[in-house]
Protein backbone atom coordinates (compact mmCIF):
# COMPACT_ATOMS: atom_id res chain seq x y z
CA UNK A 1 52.72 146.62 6.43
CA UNK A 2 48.69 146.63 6.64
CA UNK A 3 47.41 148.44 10.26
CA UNK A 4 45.90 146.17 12.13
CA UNK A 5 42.57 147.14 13.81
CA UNK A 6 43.09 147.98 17.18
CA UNK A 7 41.93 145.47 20.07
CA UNK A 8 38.34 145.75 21.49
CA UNK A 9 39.90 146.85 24.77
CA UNK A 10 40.52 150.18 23.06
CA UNK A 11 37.54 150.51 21.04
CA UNK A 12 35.42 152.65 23.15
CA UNK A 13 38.24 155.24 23.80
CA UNK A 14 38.53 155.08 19.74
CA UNK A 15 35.35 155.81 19.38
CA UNK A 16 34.79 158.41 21.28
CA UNK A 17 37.57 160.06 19.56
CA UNK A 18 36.03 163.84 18.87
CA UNK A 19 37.88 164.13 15.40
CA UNK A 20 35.43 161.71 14.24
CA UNK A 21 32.70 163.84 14.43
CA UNK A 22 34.92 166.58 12.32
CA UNK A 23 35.46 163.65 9.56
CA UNK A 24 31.94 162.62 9.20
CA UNK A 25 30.61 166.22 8.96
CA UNK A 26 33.57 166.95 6.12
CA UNK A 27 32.82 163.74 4.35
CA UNK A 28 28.81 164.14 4.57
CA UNK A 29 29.59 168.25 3.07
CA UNK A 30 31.77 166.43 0.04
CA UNK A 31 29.17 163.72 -0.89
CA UNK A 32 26.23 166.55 -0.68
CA UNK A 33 28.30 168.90 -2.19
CA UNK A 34 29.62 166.29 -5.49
CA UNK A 35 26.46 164.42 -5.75
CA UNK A 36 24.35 167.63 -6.98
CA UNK A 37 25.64 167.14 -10.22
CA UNK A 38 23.39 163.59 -10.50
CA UNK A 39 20.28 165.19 -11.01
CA UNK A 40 21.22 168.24 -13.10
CA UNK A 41 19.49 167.47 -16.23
CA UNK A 42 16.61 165.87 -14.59
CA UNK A 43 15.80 168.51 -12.99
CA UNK A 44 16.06 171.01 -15.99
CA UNK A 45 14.28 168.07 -17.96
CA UNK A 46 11.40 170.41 -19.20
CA UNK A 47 13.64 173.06 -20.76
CA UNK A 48 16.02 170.51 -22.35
CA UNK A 49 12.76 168.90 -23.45
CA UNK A 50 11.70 172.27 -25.00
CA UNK A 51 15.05 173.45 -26.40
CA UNK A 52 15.58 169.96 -28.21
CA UNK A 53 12.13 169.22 -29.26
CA UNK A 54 12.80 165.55 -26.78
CA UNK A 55 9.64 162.78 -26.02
CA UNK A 56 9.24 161.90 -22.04
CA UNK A 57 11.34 158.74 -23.45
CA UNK A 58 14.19 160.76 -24.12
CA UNK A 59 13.65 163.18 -21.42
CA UNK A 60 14.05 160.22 -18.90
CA UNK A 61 17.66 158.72 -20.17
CA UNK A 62 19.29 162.05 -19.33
CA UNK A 63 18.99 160.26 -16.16
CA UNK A 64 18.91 156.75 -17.36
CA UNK A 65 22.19 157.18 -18.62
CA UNK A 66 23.94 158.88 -15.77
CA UNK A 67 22.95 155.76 -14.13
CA UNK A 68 24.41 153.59 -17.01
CA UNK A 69 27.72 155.56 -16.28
CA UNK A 70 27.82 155.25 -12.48
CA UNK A 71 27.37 151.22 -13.26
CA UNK A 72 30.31 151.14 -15.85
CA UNK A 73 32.48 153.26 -13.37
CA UNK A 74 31.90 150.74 -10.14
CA UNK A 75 31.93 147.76 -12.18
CA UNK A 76 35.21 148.64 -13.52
CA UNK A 77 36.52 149.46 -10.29
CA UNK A 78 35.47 146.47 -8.61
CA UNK A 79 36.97 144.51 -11.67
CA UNK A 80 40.20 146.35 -10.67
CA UNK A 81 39.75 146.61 -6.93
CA UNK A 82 40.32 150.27 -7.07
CA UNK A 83 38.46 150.77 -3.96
CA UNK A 84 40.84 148.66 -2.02
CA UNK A 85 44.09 149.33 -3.67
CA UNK A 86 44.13 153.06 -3.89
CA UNK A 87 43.92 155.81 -1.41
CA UNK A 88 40.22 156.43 -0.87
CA UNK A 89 40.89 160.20 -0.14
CA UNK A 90 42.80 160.51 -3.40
CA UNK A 91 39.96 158.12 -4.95
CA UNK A 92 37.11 160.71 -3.66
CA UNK A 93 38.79 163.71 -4.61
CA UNK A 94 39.89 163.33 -8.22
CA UNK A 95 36.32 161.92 -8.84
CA UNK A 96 34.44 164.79 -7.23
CA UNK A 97 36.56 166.98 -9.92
CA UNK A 98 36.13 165.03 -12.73
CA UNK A 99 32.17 164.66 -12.00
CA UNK A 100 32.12 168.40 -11.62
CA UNK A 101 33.82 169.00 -15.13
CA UNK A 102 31.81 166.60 -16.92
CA UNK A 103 28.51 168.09 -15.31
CA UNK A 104 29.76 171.69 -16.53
CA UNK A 105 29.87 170.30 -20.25
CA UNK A 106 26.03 170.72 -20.04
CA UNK A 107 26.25 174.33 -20.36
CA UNK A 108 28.19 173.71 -23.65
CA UNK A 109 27.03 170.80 -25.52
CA UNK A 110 24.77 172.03 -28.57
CA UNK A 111 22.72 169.09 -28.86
CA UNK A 112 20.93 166.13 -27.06
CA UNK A 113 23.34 163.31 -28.21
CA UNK A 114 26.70 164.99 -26.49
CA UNK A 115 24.24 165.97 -23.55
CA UNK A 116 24.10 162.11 -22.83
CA UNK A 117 27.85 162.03 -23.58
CA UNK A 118 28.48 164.12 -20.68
CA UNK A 119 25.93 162.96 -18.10
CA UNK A 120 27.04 159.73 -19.13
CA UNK A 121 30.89 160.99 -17.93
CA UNK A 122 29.70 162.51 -14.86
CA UNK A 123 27.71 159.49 -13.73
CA UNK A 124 31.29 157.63 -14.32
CA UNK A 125 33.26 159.62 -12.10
CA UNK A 126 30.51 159.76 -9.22
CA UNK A 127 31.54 156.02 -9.04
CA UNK A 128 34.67 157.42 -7.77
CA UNK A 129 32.88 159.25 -4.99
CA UNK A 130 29.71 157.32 -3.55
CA UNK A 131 31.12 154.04 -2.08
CA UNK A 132 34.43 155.14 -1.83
CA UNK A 133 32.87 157.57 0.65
CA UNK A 134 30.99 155.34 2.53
CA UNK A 135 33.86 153.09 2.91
CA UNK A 136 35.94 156.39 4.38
CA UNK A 137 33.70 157.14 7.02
CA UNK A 138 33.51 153.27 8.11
CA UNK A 139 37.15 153.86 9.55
CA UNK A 140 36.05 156.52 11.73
CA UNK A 141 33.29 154.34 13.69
CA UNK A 142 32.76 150.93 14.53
CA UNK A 143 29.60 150.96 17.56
CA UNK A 144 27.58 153.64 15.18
CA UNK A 145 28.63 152.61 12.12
CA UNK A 146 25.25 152.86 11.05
CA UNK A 147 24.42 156.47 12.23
CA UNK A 148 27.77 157.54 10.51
CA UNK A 149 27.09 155.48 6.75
CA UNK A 150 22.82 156.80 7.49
CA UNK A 151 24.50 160.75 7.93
CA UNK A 152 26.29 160.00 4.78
CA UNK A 153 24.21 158.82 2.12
CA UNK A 154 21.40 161.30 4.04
CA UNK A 155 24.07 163.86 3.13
CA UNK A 156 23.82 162.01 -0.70
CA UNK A 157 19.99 162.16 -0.96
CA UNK A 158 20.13 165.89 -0.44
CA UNK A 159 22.76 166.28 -2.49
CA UNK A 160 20.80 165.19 -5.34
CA UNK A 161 17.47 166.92 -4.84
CA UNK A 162 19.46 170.20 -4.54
CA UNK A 163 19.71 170.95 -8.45
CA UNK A 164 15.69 171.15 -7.56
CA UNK A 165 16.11 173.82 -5.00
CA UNK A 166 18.39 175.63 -7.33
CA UNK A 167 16.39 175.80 -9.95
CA UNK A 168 12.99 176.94 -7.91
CA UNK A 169 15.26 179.82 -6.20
CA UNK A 170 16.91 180.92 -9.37
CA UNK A 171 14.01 179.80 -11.84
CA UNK A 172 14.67 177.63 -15.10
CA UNK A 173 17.83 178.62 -15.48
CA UNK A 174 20.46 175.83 -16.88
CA UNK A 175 23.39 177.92 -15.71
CA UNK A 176 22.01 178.42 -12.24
CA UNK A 177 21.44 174.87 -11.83
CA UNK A 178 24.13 173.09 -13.40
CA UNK A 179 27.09 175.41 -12.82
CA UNK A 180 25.86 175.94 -9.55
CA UNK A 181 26.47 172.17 -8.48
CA UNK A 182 29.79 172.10 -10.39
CA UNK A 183 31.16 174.54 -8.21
CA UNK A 184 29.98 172.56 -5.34
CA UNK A 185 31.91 169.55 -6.99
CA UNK A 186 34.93 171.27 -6.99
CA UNK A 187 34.59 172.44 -3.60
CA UNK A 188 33.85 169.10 -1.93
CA UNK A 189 37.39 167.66 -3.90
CA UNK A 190 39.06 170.41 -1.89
CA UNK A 191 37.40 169.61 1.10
CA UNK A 192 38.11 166.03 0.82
CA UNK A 193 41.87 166.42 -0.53
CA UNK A 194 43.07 168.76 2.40
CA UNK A 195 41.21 167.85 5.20
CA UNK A 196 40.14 164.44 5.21
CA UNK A 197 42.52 161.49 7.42
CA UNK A 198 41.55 158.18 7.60
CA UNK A 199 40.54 156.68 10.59
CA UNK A 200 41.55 154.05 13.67
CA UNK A 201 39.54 151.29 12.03
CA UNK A 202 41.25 150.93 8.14
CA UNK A 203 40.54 148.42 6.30
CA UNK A 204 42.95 145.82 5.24
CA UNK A 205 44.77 146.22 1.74
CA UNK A 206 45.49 143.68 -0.73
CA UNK A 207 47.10 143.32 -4.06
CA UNK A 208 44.93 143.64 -7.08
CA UNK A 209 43.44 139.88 -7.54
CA UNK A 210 41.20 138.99 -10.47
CA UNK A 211 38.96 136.62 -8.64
CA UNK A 212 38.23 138.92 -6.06
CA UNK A 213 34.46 140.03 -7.42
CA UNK A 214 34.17 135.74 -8.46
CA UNK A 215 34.66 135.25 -4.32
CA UNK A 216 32.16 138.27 -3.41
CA UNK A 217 29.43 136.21 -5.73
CA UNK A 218 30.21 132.89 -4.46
CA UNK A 219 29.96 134.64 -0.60
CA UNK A 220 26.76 133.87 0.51
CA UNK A 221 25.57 136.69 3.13
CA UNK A 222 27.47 139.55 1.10
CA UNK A 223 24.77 138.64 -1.60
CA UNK A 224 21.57 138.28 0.18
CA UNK A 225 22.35 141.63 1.55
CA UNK A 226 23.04 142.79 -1.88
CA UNK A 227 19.69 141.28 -2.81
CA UNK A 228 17.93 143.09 -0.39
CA UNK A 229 19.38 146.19 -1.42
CA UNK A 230 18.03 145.32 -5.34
CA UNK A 231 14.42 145.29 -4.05
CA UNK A 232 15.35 149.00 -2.76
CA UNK A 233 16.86 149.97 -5.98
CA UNK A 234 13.55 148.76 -7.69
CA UNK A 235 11.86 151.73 -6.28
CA UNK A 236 14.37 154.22 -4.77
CA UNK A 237 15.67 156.24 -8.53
CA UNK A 238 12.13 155.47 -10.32
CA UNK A 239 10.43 157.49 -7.80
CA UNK A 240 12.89 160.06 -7.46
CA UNK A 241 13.14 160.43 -11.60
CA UNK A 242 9.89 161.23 -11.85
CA UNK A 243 7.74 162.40 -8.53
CA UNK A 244 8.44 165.89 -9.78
CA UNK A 245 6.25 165.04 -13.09
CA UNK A 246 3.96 162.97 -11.02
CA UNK A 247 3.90 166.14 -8.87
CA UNK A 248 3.08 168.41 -11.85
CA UNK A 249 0.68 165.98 -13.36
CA UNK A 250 -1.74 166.15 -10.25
CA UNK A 251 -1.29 170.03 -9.68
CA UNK A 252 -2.00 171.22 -13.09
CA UNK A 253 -2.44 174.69 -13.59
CA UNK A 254 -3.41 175.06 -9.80
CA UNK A 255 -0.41 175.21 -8.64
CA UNK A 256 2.29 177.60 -9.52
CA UNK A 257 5.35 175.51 -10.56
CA UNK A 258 8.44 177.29 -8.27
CA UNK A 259 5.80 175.19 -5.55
CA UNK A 260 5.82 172.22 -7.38
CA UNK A 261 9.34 172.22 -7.82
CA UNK A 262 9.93 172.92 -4.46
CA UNK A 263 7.59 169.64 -2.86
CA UNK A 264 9.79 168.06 -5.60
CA UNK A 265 12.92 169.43 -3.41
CA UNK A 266 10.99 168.27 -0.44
CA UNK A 267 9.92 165.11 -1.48
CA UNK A 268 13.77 164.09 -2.18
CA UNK A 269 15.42 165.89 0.50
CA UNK A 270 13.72 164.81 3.29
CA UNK A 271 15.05 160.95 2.51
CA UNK A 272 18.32 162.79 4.32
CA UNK A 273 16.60 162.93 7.16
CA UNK A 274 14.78 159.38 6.67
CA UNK A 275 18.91 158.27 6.66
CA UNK A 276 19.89 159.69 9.93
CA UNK A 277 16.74 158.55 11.08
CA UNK A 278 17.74 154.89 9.72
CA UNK A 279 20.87 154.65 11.06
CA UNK A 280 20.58 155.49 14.23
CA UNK A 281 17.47 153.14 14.53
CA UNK A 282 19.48 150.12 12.87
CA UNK A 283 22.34 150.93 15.79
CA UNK A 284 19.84 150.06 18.21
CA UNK A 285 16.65 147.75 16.78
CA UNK A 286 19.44 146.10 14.25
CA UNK A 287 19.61 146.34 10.52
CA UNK A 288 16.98 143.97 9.15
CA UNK A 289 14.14 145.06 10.89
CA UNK A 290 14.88 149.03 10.08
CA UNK A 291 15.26 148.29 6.80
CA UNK A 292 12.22 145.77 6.30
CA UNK A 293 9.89 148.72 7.99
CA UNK A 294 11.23 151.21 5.44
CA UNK A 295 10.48 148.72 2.49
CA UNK A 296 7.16 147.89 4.16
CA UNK A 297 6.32 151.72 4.39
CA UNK A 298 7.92 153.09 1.03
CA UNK A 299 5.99 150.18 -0.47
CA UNK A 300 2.72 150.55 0.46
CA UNK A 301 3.24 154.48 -0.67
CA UNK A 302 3.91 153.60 -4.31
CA UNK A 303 0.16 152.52 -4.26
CA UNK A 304 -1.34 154.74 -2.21
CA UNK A 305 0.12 158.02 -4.13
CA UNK A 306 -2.47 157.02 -7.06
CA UNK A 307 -5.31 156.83 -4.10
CA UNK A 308 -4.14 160.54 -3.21
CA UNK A 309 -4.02 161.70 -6.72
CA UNK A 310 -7.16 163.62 -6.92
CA UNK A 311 -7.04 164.81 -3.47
CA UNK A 312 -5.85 168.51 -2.05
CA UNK A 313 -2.36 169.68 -3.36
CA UNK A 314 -0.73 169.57 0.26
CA UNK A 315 -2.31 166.36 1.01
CA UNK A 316 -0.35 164.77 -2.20
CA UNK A 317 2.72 166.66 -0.91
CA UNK A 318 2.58 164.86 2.50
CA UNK A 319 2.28 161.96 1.17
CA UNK A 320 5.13 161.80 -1.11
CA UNK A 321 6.86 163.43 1.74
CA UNK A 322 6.57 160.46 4.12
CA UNK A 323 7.80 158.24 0.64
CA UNK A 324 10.43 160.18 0.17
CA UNK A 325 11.40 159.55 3.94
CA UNK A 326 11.32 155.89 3.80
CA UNK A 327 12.02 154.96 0.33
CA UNK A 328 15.76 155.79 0.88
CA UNK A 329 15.79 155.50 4.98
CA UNK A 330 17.17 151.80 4.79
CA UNK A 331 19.80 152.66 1.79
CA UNK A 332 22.92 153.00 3.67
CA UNK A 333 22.21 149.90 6.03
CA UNK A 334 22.37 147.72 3.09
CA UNK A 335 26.04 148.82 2.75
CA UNK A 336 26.38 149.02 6.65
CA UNK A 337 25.74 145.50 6.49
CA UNK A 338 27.78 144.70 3.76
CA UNK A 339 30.26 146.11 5.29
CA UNK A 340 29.88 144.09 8.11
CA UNK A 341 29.42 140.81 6.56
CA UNK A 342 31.55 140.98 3.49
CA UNK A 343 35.66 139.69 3.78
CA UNK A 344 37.34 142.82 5.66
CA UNK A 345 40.43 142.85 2.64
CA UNK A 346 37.40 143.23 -0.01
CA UNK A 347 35.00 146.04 1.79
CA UNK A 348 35.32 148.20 -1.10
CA UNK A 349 34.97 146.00 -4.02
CA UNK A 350 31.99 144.77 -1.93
CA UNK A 351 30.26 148.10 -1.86
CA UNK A 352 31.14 148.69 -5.58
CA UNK A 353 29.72 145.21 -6.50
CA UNK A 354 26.72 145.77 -4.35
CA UNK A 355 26.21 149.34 -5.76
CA UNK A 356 27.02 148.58 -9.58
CA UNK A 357 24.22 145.98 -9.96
CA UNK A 358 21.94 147.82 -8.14
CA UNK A 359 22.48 151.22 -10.50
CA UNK A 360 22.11 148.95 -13.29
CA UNK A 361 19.06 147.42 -12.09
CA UNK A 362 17.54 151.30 -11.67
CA UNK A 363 17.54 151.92 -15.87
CA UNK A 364 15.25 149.51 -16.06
CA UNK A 365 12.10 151.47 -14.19
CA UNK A 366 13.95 154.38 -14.39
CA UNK A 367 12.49 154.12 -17.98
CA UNK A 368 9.27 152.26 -17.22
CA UNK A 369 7.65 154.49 -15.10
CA UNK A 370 6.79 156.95 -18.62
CA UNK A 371 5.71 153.70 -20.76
CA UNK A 372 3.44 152.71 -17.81
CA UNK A 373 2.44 156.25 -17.25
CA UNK A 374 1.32 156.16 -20.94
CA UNK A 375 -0.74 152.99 -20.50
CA UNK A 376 -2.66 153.72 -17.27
CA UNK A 377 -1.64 157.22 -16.47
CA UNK A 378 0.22 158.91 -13.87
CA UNK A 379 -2.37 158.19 -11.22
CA UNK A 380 -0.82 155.09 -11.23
CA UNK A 381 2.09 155.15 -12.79
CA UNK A 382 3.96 153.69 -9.65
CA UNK A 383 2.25 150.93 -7.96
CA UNK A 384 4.20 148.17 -10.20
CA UNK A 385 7.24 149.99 -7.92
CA UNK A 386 6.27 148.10 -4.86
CA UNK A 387 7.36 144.75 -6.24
CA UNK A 388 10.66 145.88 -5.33
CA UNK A 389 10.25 145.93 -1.47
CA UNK A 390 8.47 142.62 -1.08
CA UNK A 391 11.68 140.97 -2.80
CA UNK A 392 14.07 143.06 -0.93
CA UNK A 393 11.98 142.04 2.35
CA UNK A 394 12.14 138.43 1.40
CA UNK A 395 16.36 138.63 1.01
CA UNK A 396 16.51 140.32 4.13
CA UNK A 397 14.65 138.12 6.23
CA UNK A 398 16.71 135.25 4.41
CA UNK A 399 20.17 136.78 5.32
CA UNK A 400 18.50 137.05 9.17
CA UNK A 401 17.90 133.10 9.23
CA UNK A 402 21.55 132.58 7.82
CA UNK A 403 23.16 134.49 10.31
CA UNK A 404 20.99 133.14 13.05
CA UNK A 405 22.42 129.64 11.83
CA UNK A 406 25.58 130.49 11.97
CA UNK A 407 25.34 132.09 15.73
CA UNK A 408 23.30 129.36 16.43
């Protein structure tokens, strides 16, 4: 028999429950912890470059292709449902270990075809990990829903600059880097398999339906919130592919390169805090305007970067610093809302749906930043990124009228 969520008159005591502050901290550790192993090989790109003689073409799909993997992995499971017919702790857990295995195969393949192989696995099995995690923590809180999803992708975004912060403490060192965020793989599936419970506010569980993704598609607000969440995608992977290069680019031999990598580090980490910062703003000013000020923001940076090219090291750094704070602050209130607005017994093939096209949308400047870096240079290899937010503003402000309507 499915739980039923429990009536409003209890809602408050719910959540204030203190054990929810216990799950979001131990799911927040697991998705930091499994989601180092995204950005491995990117951030080793230079010696992989080196040891297999690779172009800045080929350089780029050793994240391209992780990306290509994490789309497979949640458009299969939203094909199948998996995200609302099997235990999301179970889901998280085996994923985080599988991810973490496939990541280690970097330290053994010999050549640059079976390196995609295996960032291709890994980003496969971080399907398993990312929205089933966001969906976890959404049973834990209902009134800061947004806070707890903004902790956890913030959580996520540091996660994945970390192979960057490994590498400028223990140098360019593959082994440091990758099996470094293997074993943090393996330790978030602990965490997550032992310790995790799911919360007062489950979602509803339904048999496996074909048509279920065919509904999502026909639903009209779970797709305008999607398509605000595209215009993020535009710009959110691009810039964190390939700052660190853009970083390099402008400090030349100025600037030793443990401090490049390191603003690199910066530049990605601090969207964490940009996260937190995001959902606890969207609690209180609402969703579409936080996340139409962090599109506005992140957008006008991928312009004025090239402006700050040529100017002081730290100036650059700042800069990409405040981009790096907005360009992923309104990520997790895209799936806050979806998980808001979508049918309750389809939450998680929502998220995957919602996440899958926007992955896949990713490969495509994901690998244009280099051709347009070619063609005008890196000053300003990113201003065609800011078509992103204007679109993702527009499908925003269009969900906004269409729930207006519908209150109205």
């Amino acid at each position: 028999m499915t739980p039923s969520r429990p009536p409003l008159a209890q809602a408050q005591s719910l959540d204030d429950d203190p054990k929810r502050w216990v799950m979001l901290a131990l799911v927040s550790a697991g998705m930091l912890l499994s989601l180092s192993a995204w950005m491995t090989a990117t951030a080793i790109g230079p010696e992989l470059q080196v040891r297999w003689s690779l172009t800045s073409t080929q350089v780029g799909w050793l994240t391209t292709v992780v990306q290509l993997g994490f789309v497979l992995g949640t458009a299969a499971a939203a094909l199948l449902n998996l995200a609302d017919v099997v235990s999301s702790r179970s889901y998280f857990a085996a994923s985080a270990a599988l991810a973490a295995a496939a990541n280690a195969a970097l330290l053994l393949v010999p050549s640059f075809s079976l390196a995609l192989v295996a960032r291709f696995a890994t980003g496969v099995f971080l399907a398993g990990v990312y929205p089933p995690g966001m969906k976890m923590i959404s049973t834990w809180f209902r009134s800061a829903r947004g806070f707890a999803i903004g902790t956890v992708v913030g959580a996520l975004t540091v996660g994945k600059a970390t192979p960057y912060l490994l590498k400028a403490l223990g140098g360019p060192s593959v082994t440091a880097v990758v099996g470094g965020a293997s074993v943090g793989g393996i330790v978030a599936a602990l965490l997550i398999a032992t310790a995790y419970k799911e919360g007062p506010y489950p979602f509803p569980k339904r048999a496996f339906e074909w048509d279920r993704v065919l509904r999502l598609v026909r639903h009209r607000e779970t797709m305008l919130a999607t398509g605000g969440y595209l215009g993020h995608m535009w710009e959110l992977y691009a810039m964190w592919t390939w700052v660190p290069v853009f970083l390099a680019a402008a400090a030349g031999e100025n600037v030793p390169h443990a401090w490049v990598d390191l603003a690199a580090f910066g530049a990605i980490a601090i969207g964490g805090l940009g996260c937190v910062w995001g959902g606890a703003a969207a609690d209180r000013m609402g969703r579409t305007k936080v996340v139409n000020v962090a599109m506005v923001v992140s957008g006008v940076c991928c312009v004025a970067v090239g402006f700050a090219f040529s100017a002081p090291f730290p100036v650059l750094v700042l800069l990409t610093w405040v981009w790096g704070f907005f360009v992923v602050a309104d990520s997790a209130q895209f799936s806050a809302v979806v998980t808001e607005v979508a049918p309750p017994d389809s939450v998680g093939t929502a998220l995957m749906l919602q996440t899958s096209l926007g992955f896949l949308l990713t490969m495509v400047t994901i690998q244009a930043v280099p051709v347009v870096a070619e063609l005008v240079g890196w000053r300003w290899a990113f201003a065609f990124l800011a078509l992103g937010p204007v679109a993702g503003i527009a499908s925003m402000l269009r969900l906004a009228r269409v729930q207006s309507h519908a209150q109205g």
